[in-house]
Each structure stands twice: as structure tokens, then as C-alpha cells.
PDB file of N, CA and C in Angstrom:
ATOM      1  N   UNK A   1      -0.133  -8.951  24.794  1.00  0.00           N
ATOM      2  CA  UNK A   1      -0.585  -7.666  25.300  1.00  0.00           C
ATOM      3  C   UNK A   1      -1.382  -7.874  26.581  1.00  0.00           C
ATOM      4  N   UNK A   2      -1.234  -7.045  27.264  1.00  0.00           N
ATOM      5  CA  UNK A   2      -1.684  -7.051  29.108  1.00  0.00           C
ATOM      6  C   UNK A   2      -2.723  -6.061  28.908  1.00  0.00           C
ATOM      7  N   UNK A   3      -3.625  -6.119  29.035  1.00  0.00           N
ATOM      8  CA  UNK A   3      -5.130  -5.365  29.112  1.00  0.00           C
ATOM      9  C   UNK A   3      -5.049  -4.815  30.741  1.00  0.00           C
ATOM     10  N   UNK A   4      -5.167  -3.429  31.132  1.00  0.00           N
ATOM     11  CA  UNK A   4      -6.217  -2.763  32.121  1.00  0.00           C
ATOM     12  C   UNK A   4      -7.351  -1.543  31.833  1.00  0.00           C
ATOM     13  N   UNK A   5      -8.469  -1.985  32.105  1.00  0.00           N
ATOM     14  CA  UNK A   5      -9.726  -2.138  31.463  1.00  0.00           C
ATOM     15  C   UNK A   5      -9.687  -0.868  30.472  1.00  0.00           C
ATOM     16  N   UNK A   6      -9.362   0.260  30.012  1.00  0.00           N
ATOM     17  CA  UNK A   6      -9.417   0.300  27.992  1.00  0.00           C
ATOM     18  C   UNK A   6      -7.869   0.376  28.070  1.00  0.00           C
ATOM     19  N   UNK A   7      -6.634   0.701  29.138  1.00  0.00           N
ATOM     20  CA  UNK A   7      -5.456   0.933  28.561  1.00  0.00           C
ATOM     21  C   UNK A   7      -4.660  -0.644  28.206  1.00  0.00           C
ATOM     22  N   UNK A   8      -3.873  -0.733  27.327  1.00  0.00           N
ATOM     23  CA  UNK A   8      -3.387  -2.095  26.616  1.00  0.00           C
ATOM     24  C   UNK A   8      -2.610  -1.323  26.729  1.00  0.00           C
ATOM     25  N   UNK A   9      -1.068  -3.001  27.052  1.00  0.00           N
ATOM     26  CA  UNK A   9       0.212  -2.612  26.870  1.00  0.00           C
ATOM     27  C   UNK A   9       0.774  -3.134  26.107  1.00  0.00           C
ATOM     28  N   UNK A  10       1.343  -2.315  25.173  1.00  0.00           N
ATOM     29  CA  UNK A  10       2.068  -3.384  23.772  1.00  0.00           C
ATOM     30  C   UNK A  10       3.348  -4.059  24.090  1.00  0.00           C
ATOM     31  N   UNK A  11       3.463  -4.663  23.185  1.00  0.00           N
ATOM     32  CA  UNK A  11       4.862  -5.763  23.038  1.00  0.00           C
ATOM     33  C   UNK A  11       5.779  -4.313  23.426  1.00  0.00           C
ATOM     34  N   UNK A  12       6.103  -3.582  23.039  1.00  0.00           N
ATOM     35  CA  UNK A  12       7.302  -2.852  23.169  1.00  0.00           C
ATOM     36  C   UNK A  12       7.161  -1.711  24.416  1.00  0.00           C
ATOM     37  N   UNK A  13       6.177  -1.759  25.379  1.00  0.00           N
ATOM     38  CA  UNK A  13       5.393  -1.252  26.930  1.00  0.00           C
ATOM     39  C   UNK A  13       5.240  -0.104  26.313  1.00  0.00           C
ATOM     40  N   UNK A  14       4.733   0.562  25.756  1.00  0.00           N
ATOM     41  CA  UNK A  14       3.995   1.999  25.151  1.00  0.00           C
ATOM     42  C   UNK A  14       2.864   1.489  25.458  1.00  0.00           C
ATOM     43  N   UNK A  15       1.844   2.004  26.390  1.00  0.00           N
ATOM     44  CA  UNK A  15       0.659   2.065  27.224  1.00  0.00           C
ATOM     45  C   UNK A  15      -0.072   3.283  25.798  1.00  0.00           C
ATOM     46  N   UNK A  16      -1.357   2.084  25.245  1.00  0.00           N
ATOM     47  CA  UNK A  16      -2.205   3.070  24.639  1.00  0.00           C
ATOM     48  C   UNK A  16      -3.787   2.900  25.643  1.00  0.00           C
ATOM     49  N   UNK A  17      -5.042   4.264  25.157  1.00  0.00           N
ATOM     50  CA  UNK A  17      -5.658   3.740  25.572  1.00  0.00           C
ATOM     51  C   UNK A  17      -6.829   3.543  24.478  1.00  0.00           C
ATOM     52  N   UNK A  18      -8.124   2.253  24.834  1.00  0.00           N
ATOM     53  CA  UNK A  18      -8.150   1.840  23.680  1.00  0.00           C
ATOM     54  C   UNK A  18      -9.804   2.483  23.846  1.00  0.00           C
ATOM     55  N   UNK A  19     -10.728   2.477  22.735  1.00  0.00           N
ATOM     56  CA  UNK A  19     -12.054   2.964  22.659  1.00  0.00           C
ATOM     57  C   UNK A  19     -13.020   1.795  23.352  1.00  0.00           C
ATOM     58  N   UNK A  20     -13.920   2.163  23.923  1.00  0.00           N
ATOM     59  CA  UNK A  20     -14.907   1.378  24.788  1.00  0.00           C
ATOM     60  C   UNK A  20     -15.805   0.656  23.406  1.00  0.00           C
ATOM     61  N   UNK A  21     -16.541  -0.678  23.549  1.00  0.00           N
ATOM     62  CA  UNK A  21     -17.430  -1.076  22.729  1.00  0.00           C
ATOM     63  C   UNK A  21     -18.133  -0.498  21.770  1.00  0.00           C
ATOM     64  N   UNK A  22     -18.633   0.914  22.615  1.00  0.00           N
ATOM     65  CA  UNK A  22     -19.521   1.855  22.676  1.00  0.00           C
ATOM     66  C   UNK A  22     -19.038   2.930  21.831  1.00  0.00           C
ATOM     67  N   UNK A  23     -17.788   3.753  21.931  1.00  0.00           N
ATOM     68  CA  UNK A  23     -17.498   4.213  21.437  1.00  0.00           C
ATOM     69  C   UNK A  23     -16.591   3.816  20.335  1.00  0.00           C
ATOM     70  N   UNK A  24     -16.027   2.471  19.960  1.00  0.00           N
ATOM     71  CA  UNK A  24     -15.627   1.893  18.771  1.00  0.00           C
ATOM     72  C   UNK A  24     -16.708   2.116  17.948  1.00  0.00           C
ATOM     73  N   UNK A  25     -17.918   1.156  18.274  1.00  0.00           N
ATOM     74  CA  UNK A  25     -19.485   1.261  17.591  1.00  0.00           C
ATOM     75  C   UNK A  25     -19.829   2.569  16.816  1.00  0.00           C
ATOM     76  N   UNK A  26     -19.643   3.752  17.517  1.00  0.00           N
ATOM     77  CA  UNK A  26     -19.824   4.860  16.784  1.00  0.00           C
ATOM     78  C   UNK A  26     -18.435   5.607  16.133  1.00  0.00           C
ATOM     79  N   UNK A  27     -17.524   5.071  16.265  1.00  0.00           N
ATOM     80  CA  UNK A  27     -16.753   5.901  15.372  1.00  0.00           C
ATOM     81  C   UNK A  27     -16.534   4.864  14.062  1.00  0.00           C
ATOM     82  N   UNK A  28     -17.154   3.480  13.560  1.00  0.00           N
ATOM     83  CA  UNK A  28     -17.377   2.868  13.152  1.00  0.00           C
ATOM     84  C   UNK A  28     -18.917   3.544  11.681  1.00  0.00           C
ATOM     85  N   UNK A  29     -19.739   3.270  12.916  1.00  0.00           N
ATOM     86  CA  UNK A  29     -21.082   3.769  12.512  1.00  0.00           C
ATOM     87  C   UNK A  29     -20.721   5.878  11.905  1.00  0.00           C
ATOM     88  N   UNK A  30     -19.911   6.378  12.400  1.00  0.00           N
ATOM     89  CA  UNK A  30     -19.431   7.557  11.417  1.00  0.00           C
ATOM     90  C   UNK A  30     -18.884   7.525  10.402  1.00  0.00           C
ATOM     91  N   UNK A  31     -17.841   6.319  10.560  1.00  0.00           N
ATOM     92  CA  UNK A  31     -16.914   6.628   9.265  1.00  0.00           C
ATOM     93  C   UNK A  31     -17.757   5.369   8.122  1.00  0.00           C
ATOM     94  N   UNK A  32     -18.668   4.783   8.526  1.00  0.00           N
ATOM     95  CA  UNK A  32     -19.809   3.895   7.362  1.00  0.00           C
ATOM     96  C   UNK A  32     -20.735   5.273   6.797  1.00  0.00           C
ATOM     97  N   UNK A  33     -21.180   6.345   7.542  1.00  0.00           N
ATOM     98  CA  UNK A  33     -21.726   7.498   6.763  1.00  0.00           C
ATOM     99  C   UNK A  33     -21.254   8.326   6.414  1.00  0.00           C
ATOM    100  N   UNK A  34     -20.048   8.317   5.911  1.00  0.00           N
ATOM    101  CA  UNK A  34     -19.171   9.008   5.314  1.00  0.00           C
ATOM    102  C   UNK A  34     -19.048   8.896   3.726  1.00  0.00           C
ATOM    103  N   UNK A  35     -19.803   8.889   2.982  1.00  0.00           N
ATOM    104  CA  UNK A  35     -19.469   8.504   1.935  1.00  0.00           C
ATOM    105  C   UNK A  35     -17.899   8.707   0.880  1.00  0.00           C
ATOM    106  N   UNK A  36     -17.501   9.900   1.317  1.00  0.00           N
ATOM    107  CA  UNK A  36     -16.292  10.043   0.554  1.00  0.00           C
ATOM    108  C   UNK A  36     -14.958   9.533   1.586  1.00  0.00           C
ATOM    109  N   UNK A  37     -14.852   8.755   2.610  1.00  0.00           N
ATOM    110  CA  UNK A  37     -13.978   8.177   2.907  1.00  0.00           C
ATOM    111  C   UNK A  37     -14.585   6.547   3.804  1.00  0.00           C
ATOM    112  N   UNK A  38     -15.438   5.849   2.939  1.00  0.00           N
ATOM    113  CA  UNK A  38     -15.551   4.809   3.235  1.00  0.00           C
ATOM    114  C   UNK A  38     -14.449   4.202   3.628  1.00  0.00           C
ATOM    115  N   UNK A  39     -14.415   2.973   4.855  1.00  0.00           N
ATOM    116  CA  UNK A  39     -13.476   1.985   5.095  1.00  0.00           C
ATOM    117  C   UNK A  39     -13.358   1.285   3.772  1.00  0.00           C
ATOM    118  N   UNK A  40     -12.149   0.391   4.260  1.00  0.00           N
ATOM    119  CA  UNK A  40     -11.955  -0.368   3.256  1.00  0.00           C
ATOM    120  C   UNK A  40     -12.205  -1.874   3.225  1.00  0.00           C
ATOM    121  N   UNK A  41     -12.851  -2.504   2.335  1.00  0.00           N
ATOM    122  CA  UNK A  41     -13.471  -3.735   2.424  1.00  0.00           C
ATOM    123  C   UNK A  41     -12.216  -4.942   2.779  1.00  0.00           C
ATOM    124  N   UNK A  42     -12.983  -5.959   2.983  1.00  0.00           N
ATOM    125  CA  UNK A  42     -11.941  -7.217   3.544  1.00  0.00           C
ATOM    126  C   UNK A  42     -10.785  -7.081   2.167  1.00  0.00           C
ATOM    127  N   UNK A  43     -11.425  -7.460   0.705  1.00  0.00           N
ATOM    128  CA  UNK A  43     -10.993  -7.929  -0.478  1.00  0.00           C
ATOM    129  C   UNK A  43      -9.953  -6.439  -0.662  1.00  0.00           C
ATOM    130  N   UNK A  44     -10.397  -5.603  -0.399  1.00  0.00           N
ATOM    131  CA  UNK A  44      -9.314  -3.998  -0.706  1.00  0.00           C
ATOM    132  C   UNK A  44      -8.046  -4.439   0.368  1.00  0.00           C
ATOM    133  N   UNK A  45      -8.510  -4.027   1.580  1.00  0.00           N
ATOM    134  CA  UNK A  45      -7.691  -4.255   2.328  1.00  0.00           C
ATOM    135  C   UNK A  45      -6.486  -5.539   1.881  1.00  0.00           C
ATOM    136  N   UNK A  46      -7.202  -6.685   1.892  1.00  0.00           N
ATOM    137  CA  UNK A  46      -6.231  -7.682   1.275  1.00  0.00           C
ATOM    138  C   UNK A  46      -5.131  -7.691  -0.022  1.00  0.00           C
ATOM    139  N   UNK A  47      -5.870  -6.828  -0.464  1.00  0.00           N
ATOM    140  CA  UNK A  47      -4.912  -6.500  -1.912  1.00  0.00           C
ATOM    141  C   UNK A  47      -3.987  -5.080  -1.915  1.00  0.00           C
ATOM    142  N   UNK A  48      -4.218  -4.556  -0.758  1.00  0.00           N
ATOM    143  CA  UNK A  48      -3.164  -3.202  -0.433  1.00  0.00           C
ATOM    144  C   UNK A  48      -2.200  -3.684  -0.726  1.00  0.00           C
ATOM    145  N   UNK A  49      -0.704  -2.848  -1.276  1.00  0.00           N
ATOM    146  CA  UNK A  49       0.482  -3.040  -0.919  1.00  0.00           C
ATOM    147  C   UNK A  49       0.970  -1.895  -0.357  1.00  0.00           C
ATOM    148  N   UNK A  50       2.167  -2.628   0.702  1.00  0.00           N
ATOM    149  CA  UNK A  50       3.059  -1.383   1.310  1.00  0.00           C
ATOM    150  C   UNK A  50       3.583  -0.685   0.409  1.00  0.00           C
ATOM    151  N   UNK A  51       3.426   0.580   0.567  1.00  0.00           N
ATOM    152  CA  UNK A  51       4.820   1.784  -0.579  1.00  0.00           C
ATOM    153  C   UNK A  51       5.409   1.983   0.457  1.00  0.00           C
ATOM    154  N   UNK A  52       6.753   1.801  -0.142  1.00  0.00           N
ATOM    155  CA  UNK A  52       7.945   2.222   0.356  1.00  0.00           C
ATOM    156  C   UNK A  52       7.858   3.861   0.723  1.00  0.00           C
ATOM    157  N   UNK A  53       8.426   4.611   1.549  1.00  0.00           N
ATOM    158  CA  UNK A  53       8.350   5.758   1.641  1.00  0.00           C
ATOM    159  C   UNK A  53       9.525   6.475   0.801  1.00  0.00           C
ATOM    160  N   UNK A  54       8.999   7.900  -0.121  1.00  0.00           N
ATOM    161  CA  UNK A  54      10.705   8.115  -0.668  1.00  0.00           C
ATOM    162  C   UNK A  54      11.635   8.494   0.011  1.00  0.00           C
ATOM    163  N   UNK A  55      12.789   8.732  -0.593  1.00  0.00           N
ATOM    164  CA  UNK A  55      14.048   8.609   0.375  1.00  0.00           C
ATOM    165  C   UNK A  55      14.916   8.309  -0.237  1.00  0.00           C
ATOM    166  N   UNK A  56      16.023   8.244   0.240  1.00  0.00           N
ATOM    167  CA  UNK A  56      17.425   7.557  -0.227  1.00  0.00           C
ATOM    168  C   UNK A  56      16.992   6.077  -0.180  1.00  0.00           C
ATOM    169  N   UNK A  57      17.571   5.597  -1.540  1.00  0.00           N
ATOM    170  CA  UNK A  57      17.917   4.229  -1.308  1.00  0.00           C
ATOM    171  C   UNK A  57      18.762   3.319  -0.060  1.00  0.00           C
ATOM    172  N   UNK A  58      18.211   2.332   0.554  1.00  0.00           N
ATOM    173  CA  UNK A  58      19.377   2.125   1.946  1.00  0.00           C
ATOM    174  C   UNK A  58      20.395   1.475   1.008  1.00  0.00           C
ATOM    175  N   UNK A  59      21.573   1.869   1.640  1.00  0.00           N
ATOM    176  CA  UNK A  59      23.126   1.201   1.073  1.00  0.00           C
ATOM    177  C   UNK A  59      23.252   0.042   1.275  1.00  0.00           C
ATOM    178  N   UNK A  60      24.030  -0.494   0.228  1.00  0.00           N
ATOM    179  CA  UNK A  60      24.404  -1.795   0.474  1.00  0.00           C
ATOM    180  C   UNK A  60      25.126  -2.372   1.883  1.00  0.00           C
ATOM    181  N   UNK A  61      25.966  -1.118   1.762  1.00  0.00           N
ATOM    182  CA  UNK A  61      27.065  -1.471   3.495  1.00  0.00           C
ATOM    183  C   UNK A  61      27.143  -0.003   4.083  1.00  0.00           C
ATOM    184  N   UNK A  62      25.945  -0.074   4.331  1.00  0.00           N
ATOM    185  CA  UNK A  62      26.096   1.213   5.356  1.00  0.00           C
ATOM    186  C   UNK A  62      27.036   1.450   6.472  1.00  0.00           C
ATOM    187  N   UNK A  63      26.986   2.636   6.919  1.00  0.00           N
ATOM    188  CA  UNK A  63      28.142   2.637   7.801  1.00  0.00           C
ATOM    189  C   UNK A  63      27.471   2.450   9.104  1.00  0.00           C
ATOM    190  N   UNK A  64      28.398   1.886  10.598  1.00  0.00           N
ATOM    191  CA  UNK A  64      27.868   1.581  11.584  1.00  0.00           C
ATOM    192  C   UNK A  64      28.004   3.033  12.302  1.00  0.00           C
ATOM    193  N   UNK A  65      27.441   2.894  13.857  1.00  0.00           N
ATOM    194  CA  UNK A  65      27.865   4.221  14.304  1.00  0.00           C
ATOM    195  C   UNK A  65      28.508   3.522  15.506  1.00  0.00           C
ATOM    196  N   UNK A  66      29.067   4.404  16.104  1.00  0.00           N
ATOM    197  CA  UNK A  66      30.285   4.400  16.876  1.00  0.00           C
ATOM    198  C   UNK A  66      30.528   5.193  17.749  1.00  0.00           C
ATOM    199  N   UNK A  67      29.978   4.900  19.371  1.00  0.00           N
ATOM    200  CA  UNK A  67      30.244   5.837  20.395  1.00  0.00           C
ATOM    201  C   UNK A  67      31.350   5.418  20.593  1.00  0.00           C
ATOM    202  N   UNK A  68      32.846   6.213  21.120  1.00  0.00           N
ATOM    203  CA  UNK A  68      34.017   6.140  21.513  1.00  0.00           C
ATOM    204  C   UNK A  68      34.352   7.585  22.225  1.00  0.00           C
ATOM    205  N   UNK A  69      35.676   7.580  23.423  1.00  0.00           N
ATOM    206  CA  UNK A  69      35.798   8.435  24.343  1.00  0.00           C
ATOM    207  C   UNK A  69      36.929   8.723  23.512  1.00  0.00           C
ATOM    208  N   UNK A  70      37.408   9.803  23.802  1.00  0.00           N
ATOM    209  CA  UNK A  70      38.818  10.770  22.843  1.00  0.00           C
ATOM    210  C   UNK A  70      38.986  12.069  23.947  1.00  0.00           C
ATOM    211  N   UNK A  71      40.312  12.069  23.988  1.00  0.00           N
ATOM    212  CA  UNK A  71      40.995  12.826  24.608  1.00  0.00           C
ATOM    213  C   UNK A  71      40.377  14.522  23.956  1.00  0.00           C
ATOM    214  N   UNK A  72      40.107  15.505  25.001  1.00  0.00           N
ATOM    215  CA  UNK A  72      39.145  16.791  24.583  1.00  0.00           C
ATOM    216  C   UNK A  72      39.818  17.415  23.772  1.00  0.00           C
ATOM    217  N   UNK A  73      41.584  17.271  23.464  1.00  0.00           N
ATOM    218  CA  UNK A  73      41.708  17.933  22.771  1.00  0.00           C
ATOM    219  C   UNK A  73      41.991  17.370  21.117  1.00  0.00           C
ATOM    220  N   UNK A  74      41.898  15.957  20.950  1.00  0.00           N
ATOM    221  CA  UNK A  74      41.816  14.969  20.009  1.00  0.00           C
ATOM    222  C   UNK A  74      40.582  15.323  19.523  1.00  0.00           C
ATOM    223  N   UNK A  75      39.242  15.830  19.924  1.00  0.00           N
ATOM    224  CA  UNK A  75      38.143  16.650  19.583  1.00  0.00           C
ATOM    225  C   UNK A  75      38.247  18.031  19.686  1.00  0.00           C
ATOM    226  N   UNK A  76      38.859  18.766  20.008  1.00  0.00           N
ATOM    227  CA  UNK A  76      38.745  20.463  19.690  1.00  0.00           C
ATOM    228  C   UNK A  76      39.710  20.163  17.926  1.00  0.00           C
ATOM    229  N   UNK A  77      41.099  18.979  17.765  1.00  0.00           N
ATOM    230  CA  UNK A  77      41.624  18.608  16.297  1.00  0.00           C
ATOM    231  C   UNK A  77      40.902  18.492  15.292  1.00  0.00           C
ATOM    232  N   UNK A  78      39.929  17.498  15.628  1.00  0.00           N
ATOM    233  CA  UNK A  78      39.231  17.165  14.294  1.00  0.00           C
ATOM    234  C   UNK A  78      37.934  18.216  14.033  1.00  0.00           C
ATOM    235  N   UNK A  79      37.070  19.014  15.100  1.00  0.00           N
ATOM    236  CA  UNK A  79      36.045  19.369  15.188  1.00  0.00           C
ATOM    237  C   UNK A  79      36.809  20.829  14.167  1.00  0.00           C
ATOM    238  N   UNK A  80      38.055  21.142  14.527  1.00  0.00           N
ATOM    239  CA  UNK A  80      38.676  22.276  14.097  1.00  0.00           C
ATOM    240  C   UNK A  80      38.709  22.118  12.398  1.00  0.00           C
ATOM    241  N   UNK A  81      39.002  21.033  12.086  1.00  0.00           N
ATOM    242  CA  UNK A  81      38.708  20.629  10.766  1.00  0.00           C
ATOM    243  C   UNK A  81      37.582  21.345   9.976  1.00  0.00           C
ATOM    244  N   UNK A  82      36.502  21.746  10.637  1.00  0.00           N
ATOM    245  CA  UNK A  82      35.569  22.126   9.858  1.00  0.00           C
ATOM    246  C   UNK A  82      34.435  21.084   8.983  1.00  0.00           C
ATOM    247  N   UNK A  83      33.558  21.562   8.234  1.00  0.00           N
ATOM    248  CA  UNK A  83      32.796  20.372   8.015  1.00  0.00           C
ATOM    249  C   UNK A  83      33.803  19.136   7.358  1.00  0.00           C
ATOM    250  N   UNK A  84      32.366  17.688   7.397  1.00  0.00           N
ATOM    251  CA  UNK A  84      33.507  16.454   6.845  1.00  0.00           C
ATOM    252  C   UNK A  84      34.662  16.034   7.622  1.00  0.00           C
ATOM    253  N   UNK A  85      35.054  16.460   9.232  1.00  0.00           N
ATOM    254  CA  UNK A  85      35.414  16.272   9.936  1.00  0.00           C
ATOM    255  C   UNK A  85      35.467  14.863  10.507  1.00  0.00           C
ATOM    256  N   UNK A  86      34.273  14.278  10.269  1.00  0.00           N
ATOM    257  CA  UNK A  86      33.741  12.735  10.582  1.00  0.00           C
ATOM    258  C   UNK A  86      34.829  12.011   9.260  1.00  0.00           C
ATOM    259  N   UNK A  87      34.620  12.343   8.360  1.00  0.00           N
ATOM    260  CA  UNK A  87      34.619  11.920   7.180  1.00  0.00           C
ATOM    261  C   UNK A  87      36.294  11.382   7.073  1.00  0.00           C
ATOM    262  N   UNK A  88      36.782  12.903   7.458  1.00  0.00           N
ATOM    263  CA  UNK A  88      38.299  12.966   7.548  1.00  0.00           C
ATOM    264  C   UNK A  88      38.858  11.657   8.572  1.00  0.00           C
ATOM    265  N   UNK A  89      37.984  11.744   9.859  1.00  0.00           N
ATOM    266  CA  UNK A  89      38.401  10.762  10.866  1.00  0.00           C
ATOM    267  C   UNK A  89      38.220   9.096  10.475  1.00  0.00           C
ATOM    268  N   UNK A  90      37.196   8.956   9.736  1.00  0.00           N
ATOM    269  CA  UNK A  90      37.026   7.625   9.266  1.00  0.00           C
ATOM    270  C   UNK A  90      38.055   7.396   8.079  1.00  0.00           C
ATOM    271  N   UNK A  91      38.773   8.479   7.216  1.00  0.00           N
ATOM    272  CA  UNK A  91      39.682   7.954   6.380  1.00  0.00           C
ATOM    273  C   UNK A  91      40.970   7.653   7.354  1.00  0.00           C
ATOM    274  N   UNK A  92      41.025   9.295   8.356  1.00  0.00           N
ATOM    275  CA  UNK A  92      42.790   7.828   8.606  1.00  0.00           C
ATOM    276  C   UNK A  92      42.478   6.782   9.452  1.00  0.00           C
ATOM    277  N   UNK A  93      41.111   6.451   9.993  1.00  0.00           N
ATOM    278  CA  UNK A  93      41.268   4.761  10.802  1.00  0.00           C
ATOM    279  C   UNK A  93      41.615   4.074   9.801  1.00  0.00           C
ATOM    280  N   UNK A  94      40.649   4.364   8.293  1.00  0.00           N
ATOM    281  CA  UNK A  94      40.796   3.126   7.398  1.00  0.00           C
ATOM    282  C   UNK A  94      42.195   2.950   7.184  1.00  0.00           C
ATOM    283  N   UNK A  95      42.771   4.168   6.850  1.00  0.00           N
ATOM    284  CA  UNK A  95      44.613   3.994   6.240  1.00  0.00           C
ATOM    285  C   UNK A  95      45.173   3.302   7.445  1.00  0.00           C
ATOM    286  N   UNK A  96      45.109   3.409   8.944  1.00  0.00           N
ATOM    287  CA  UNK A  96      45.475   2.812   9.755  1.00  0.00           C
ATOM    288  C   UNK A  96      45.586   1.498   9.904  1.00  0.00           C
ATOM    289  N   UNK A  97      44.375   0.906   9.707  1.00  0.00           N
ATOM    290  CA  UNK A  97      43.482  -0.440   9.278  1.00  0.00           C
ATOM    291  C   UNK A  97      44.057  -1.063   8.614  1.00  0.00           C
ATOM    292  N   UNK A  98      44.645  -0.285   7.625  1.00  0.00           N
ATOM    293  CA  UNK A  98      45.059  -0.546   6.134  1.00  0.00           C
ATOM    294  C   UNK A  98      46.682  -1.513   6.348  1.00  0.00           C
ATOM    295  N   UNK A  99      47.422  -0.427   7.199  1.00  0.00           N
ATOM    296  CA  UNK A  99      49.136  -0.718   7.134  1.00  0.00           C
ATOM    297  C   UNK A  99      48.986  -1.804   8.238  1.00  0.00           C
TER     298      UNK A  99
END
């Protein structure tokens, strides 16, 4: 990370900017007089675990995605399809695939 004096640039260049000594110190010194949302100690912290967020399970073999160019009216065909249109198009590559 590349420091200019409070903005830091992360590994991935998203420019944050960061709190002065001064004002770390007191938003520190607030959230210690807070009694109902104390920080969390070294030993807590250490024993957190990540939760997964809910959701779909990820698939075993998910599908990839796939930018490709198609003739406009090879898309007014399938789009005409109505929903599952995608769906339809990935079965006849596979049968294609297939023979």
C-alpha cells in the first residue's frame, strides 16, 4: 500500500481516506465508552469464525459465462423464444457438441 498523507492506496487502487492519529484516538476512546457495543478483545476476535452468508449453495460445475457476437436476427430467434431462451440456446450447443 502507497500512503499520501491520510489517503492509502490498496492492492486493488481503490483510494481510501484514512483517520488522523487524533481522530483514530477518539473514535477509539468512543466506542471504549460505549458500554453496549464494546470492541472486541484480542482472545474474541481470535476465536471469531467467518459465517458464510445465506444463499444458494455454489454448484459443483457451475456454468461459465460467455460473451459471443450473433447475427441480429439469430437474436430477435431466440430472444422470441420467450423466457428460458438462454436455456434453450445452451441445450442445442450441447446436442451439437454431442453429434
Amino acid at each position: 500500500m502507497e500512503a499520501d498523507e491520510n489517503w492509502v492506496t490498496l492492492d486493488n487502487g481503490k483510494r481510501v481516506i484514512m483517520p488522523t492519529k487524533d481522530e483514530d484516538a477518539a473514535i477509539t476512546a468512543a466506542a471504549l465508552d460505549d458500554p453496549d457495543n464494546l470492541p472486541l478483545t484480542d482472545e474474541e476476535f481470535a476465536s471469531a469464525k467467518v459465517v458464510r452468508r445465506p444463499g444458494r449453495p455454489p454448484k459443483a460445475n457451475p456454468k461459465i459465462r460467455w460473451d459471443i457476437r450473433v447475427d441480429p436476427e439469430v437474436d430477435a430467434y431466440f430472444r422470441s423464444l420467450g423466457k428460458g431462451w438462454q436455456t434453450k440456446v445452451n441445450q442445442i450447443l450441447k446436442d451439437a457438441a454431442r453429434s
